[in-house]
Structure formats: C-alpha cells, structure tokens
Protein backbone atom coordinates (compact mmCIF):
# COMPACT_ATOMS: atom_id res chain seq x y z
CA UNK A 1 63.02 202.43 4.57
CA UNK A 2 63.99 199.73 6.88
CA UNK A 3 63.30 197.04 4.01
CA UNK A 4 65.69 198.88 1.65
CA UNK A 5 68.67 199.30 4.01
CA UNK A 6 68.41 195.44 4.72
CA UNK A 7 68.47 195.38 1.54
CA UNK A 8 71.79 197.27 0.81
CA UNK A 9 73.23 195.43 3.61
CA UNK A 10 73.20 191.99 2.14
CA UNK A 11 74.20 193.60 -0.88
CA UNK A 12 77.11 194.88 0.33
CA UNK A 13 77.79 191.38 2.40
CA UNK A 14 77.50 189.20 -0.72
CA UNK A 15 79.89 192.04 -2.77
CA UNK A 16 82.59 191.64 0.16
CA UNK A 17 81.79 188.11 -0.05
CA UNK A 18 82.35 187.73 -3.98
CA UNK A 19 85.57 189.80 -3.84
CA UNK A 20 87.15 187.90 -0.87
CA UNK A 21 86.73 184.50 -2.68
CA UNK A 22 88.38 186.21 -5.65
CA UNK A 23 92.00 186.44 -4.72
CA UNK A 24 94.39 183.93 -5.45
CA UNK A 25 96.10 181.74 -3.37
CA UNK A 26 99.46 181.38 -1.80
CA UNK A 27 98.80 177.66 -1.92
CA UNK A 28 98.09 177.92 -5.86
CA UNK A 29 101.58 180.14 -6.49
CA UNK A 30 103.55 177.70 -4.62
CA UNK A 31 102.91 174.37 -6.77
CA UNK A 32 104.98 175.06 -9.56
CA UNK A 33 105.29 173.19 -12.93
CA UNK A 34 108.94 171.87 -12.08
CA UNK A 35 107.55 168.06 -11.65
CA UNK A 36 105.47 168.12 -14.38
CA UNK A 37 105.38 166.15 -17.68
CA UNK A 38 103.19 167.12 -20.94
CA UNK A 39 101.19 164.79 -22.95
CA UNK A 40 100.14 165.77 -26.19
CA UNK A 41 97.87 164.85 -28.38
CA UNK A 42 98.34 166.10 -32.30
CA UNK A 43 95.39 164.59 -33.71
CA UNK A 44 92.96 166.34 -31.45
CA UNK A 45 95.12 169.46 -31.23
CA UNK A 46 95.61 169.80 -27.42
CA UNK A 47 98.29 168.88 -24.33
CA UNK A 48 98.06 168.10 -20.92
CA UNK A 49 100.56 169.32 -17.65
CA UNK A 50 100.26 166.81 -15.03
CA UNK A 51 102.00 165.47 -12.32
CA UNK A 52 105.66 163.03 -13.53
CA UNK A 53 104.66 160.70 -10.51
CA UNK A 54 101.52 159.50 -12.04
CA UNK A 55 101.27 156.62 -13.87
C-alpha cells in the first residue's frame, strides 16, 4: 500500500510538472515579428523570419 501511494505521488508531481512547463510565455508573446525580414528560398520551397539586424 505504501509502495503504491508513493507511487501516485510522483505521478501526480511529474503531471503538475509536465503541465506547468506547458504554458506559454509572456516573454515569447512580447517579441513580435515587427523587425523581422523573410528570406525565401523558391527552389527548395521554404522561407525564413529572422531578425533585420543580422547580417
């Protein structure tokens, strides 16, 4: 018996665990694609957001 609720505890741990690390971010609304530029590439068939201060 004692094995078993150990058992469900860690459980439940891990599941409260699993669902905190789920949410989403204030930090990842907040960046915005504003600053971005796009590079595309027709031959392959795919573009690219990044940052319009890289080189």
């Amino acid at each position: 018996m004692k094995k078993q609720l150990s058992a469900l505890v860690i459980l439940v741990m891990l599941f409260v665990l699993f669902l905190s690390g789920c949410q989403e971010s204030s930090e990842n609304k907040n960046i915005g694609l504003t600053n971005f530029s796009t590079y595309t590439n027709m031959e392959k068939g795919f573009s690219i957001k990044y940052p319009s201060t890289w080189r």
